[in-house]
C-alpha atoms as a PDB file:
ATOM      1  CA  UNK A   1      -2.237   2.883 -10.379  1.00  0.00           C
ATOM      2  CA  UNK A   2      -0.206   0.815 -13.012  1.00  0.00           C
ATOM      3  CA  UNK A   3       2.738   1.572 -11.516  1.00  0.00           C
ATOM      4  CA  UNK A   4       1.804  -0.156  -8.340  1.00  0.00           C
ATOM      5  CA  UNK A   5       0.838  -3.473  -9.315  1.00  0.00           C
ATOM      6  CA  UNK A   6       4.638  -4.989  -8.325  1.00  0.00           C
ATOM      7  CA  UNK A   7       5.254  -3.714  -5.209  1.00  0.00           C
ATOM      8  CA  UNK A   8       1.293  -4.298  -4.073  1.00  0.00           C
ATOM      9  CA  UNK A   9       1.370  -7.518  -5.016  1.00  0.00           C
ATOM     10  CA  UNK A  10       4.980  -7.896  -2.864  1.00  0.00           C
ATOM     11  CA  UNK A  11       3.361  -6.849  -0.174  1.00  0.00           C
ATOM     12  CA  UNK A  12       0.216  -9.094  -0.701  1.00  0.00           C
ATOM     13  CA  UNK A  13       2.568 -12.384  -0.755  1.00  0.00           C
ATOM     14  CA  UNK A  14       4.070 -11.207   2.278  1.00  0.00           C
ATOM     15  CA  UNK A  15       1.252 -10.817   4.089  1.00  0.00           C
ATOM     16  CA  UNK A  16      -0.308 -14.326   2.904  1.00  0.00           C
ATOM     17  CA  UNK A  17       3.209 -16.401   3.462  1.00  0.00           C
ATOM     18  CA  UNK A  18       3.363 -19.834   2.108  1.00  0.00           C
ATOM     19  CA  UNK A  19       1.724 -23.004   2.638  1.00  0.00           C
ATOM     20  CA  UNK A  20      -0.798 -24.025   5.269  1.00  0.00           C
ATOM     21  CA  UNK A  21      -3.178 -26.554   5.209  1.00  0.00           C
ATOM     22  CA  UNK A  22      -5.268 -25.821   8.727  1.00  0.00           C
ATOM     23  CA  UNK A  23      -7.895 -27.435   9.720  1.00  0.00           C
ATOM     24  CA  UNK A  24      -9.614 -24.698  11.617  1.00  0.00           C
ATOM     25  CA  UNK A  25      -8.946 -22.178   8.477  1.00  0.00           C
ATOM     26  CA  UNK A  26     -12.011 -21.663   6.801  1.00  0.00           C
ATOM     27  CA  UNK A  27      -9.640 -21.031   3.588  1.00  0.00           C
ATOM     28  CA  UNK A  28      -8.453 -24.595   3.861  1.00  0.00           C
ATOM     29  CA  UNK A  29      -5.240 -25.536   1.834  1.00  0.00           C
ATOM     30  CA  UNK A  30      -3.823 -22.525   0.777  1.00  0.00           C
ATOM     31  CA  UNK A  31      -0.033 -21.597  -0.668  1.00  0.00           C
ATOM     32  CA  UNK A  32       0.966 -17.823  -1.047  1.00  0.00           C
ATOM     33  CA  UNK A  33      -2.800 -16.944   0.409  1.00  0.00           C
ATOM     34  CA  UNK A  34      -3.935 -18.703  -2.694  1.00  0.00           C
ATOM     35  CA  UNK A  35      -6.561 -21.381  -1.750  1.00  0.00           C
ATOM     36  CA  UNK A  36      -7.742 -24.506  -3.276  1.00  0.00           C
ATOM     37  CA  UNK A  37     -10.706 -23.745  -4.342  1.00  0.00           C
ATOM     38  CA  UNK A  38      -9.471 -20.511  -5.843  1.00  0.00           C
ATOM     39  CA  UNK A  39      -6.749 -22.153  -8.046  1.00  0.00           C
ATOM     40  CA  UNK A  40      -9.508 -25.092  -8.781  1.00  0.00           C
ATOM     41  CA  UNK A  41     -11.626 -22.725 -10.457  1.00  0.00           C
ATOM     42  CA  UNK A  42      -9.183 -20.764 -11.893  1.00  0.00           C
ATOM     43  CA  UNK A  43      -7.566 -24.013 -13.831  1.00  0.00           C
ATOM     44  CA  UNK A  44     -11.037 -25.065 -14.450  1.00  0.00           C
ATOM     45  CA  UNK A  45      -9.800 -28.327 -13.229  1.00  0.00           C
ATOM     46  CA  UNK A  46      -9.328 -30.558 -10.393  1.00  0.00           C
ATOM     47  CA  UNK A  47      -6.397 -30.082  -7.780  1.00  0.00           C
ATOM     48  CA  UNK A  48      -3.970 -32.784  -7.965  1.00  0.00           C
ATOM     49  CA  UNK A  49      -2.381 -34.117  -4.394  1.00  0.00           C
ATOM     50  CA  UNK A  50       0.787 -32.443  -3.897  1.00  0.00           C
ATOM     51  CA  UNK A  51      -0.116 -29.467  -6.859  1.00  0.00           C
ATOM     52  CA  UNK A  52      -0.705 -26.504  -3.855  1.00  0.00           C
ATOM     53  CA  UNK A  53       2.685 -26.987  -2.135  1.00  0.00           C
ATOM     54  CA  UNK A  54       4.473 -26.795  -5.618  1.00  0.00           C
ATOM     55  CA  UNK A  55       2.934 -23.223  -6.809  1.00  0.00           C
ATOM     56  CA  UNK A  56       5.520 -20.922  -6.966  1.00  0.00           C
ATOM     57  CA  UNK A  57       4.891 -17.102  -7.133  1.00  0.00           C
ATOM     58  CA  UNK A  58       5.669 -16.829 -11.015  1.00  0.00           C
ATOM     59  CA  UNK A  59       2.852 -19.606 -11.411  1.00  0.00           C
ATOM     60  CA  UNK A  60       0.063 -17.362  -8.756  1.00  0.00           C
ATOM     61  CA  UNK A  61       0.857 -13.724  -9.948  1.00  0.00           C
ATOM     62  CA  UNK A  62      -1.435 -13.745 -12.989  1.00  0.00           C
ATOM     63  CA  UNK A  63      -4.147 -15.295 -11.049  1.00  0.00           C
ATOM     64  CA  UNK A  64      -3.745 -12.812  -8.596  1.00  0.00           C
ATOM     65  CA  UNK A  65      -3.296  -9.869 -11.323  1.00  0.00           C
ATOM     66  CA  UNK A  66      -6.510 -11.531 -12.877  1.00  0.00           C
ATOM     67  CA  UNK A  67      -8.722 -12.372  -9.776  1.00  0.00           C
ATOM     68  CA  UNK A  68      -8.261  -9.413  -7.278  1.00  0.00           C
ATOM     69  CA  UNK A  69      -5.784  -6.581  -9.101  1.00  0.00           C
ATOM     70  CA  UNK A  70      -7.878  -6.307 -12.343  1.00  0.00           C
ATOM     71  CA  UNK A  71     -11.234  -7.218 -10.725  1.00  0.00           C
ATOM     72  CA  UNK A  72     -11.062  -4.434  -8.387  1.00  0.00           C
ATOM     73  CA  UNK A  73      -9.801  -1.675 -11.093  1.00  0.00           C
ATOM     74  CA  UNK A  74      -6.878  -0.666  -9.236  1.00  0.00           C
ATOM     75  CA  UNK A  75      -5.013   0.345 -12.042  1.00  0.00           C
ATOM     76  CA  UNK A  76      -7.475   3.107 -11.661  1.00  0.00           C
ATOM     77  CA  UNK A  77      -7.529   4.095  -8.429  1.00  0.00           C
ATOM     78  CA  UNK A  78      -5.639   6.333  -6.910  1.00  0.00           C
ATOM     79  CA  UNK A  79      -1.966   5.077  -5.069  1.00  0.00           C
ATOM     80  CA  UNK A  80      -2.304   3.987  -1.631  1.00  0.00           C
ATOM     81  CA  UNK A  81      -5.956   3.040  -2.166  1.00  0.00           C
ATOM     82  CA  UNK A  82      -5.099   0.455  -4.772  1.00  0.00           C
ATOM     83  CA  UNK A  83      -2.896  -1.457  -2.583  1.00  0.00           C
ATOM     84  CA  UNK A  84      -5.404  -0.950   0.568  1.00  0.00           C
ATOM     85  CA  UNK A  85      -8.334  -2.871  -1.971  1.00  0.00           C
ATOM     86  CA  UNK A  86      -6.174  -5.329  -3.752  1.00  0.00           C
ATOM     87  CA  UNK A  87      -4.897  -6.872  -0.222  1.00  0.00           C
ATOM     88  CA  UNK A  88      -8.539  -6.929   1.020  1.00  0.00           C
ATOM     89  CA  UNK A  89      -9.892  -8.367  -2.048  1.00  0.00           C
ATOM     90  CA  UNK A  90      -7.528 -10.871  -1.656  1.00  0.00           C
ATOM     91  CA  UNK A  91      -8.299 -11.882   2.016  1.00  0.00           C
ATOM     92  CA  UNK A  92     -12.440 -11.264   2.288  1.00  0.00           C
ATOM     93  CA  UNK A  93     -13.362 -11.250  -2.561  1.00  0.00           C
ATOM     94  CA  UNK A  94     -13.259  -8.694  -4.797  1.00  0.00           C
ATOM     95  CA  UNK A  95     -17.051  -7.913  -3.997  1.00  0.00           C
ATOM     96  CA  UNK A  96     -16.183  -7.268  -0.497  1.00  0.00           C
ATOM     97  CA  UNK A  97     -13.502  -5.132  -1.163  1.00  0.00           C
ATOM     98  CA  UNK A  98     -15.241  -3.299  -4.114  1.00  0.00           C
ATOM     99  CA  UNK A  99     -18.450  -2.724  -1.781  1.00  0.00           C
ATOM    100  CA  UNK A 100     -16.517  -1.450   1.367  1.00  0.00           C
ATOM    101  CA  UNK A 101     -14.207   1.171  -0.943  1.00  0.00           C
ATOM    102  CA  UNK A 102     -18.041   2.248  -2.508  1.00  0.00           C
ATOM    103  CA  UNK A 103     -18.484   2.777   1.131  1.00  0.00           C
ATOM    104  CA  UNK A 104     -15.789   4.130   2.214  1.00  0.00           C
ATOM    105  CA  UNK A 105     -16.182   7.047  -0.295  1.00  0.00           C
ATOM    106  CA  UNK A 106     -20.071   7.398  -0.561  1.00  0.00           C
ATOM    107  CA  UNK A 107     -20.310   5.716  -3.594  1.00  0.00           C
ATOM    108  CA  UNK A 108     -23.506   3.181  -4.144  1.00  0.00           C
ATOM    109  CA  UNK A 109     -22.529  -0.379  -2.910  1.00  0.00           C
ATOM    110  CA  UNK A 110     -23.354  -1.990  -5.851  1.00  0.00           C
ATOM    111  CA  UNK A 111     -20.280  -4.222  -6.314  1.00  0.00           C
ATOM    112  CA  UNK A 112     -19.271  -2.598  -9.581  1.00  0.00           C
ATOM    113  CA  UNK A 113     -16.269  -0.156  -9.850  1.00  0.00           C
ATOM    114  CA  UNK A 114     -17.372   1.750 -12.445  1.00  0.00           C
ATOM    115  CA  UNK A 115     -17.493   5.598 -13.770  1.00  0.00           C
ATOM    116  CA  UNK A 116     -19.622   6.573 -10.782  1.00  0.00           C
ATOM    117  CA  UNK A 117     -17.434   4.759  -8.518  1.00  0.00           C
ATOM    118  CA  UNK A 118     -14.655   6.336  -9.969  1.00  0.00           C
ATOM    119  CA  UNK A 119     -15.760   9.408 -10.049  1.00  0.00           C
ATOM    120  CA  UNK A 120     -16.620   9.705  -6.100  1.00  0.00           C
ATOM    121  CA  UNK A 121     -13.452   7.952  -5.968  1.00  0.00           C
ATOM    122  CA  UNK A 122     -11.545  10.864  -7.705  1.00  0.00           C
ATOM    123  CA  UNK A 123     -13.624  13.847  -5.135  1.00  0.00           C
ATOM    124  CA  UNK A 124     -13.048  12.025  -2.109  1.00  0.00           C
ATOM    125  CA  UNK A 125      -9.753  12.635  -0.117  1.00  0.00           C
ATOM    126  CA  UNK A 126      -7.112   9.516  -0.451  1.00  0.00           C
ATOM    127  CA  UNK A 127      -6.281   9.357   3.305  1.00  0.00           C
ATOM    128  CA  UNK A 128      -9.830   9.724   4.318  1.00  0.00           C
ATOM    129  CA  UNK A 129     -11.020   7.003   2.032  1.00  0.00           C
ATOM    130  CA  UNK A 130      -8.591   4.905   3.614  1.00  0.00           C
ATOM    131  CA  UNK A 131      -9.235   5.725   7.129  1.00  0.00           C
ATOM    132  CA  UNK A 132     -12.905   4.600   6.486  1.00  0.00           C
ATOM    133  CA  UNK A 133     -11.802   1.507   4.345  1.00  0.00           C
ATOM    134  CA  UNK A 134      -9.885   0.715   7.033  1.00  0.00           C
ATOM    135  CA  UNK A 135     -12.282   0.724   9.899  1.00  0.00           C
ATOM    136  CA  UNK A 136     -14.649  -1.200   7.596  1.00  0.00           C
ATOM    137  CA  UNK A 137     -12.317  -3.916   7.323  1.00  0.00           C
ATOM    138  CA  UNK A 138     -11.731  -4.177  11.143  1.00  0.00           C
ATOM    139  CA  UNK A 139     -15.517  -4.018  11.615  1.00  0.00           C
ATOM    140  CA  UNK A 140     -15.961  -6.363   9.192  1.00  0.00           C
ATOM    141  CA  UNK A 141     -13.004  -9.126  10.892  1.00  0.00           C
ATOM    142  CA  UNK A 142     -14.660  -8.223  14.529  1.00  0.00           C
ATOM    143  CA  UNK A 143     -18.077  -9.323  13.039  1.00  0.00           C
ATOM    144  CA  UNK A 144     -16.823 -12.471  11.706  1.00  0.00           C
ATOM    145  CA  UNK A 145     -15.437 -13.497  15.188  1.00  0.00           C
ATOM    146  CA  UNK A 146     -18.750 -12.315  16.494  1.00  0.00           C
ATOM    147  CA  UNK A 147     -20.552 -14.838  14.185  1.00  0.00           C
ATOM    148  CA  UNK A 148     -18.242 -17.619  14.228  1.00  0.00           C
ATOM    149  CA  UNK A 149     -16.019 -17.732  17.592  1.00  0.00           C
ATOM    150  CA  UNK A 150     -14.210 -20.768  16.362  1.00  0.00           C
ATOM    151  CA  UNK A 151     -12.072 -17.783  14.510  1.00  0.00           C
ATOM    152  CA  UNK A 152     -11.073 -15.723  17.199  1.00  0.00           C
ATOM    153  CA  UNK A 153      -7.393 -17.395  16.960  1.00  0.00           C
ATOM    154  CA  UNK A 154      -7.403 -15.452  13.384  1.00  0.00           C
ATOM    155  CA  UNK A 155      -8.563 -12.194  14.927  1.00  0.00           C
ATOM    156  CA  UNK A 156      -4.849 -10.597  15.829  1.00  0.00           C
ATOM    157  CA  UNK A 157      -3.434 -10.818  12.715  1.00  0.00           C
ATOM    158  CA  UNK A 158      -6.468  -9.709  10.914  1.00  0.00           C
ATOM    159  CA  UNK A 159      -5.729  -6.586  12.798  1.00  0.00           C
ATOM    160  CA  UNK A 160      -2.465  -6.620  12.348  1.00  0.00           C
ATOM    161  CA  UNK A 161      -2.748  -6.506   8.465  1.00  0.00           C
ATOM    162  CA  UNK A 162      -5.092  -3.923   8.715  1.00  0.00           C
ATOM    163  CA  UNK A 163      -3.157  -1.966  10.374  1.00  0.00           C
ATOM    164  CA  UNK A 164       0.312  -3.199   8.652  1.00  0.00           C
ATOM    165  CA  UNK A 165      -2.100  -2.000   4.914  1.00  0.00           C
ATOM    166  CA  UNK A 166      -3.136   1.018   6.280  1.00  0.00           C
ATOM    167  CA  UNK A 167       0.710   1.863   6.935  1.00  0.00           C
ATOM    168  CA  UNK A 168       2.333   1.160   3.575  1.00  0.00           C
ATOM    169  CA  UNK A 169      -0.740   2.517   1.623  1.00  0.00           C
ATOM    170  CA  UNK A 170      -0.182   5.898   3.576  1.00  0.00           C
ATOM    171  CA  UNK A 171       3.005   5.935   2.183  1.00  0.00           C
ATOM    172  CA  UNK A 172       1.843   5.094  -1.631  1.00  0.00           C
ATOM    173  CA  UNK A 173      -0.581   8.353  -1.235  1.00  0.00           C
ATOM    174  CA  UNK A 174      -0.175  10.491  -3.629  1.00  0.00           C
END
């Protein structure tokens, strides 16, 4: 929904924190969850020394708006869900996030929200999509640690913000 965009992306930034450069992070150098080679491309230039630890949140929120809110349709989805998608395309791409909702609701996985999409979005039950989107994200964060154990320090809080989403986007259902 629209009306959602503020207090999703809120709780986005909260969720991502400021700046970390880890060496075991397979995100790299990264300031409010954005990442290098996110901003890179989105400036279409190179990243200065010293340019990720001065972003500021006025400076990331169009990117964000751009690259994950607006990418995902969420002003079209229904409240509660369009949080739940927006933090996940955040933290895994928009064609992660956009295939696991199509999932979640029985929609083809073809990466595209579109009319179909939101169609079977609009017949499927909000808390019940997001139970299922959900458990496809944990599945999803389990599987990673399964493929790469060198990430198992991540695994907790993966969980934890799966679970921390699925709260505040119960209470966003409309």
């Amino acid at each position: 929904m629209k009306a959602n965009w503020p207090a999703a992306f809120k709780h986005v930034l909260e969720s991502e924190g400021g700046y970390v450069n880890d060496p075991n992070d397979n995100g790299g150098e990264t300031n409010f969850g954005v990442t290098k080679k996110a901003w890179n491309e989105y400036l279409g230039r190179p990243i200065k020394d010293g340019e990720m630890r001065a972003l500021t949140v006025e400076m990331v929120a169009p990117f964000y708006k751009i690259k994950y809110w607006n990418k995902c349709n969420c002003d079209d989805l229904p409240s509660g869900l369009d949080y739940a998608v927006f933090d996940f395309a955040v933290n895994a791409g928009p064609g992660r996030a956009t295939k696991f909702l199509q999932r979640a609701v029985g929609a083809v996985d073809d990466g595209v929200i579109g009319p179909n999409t939101l169609a079977t979005v609009a017949k499927t039950d909000p808390k019940r999509a997001l139970d299922h989107f959900s458990a496809l994200k944990s599945t999803f964060y389990n599987g990673l640690v399964e493929r790469d154990p060198t990430q198992q320090r991540f695994i907790k809080g993966w969980l934890n913000r799966v679970a921390a989403v699925q709260i505040y986007a119960e209470t966003m259902l409309t």
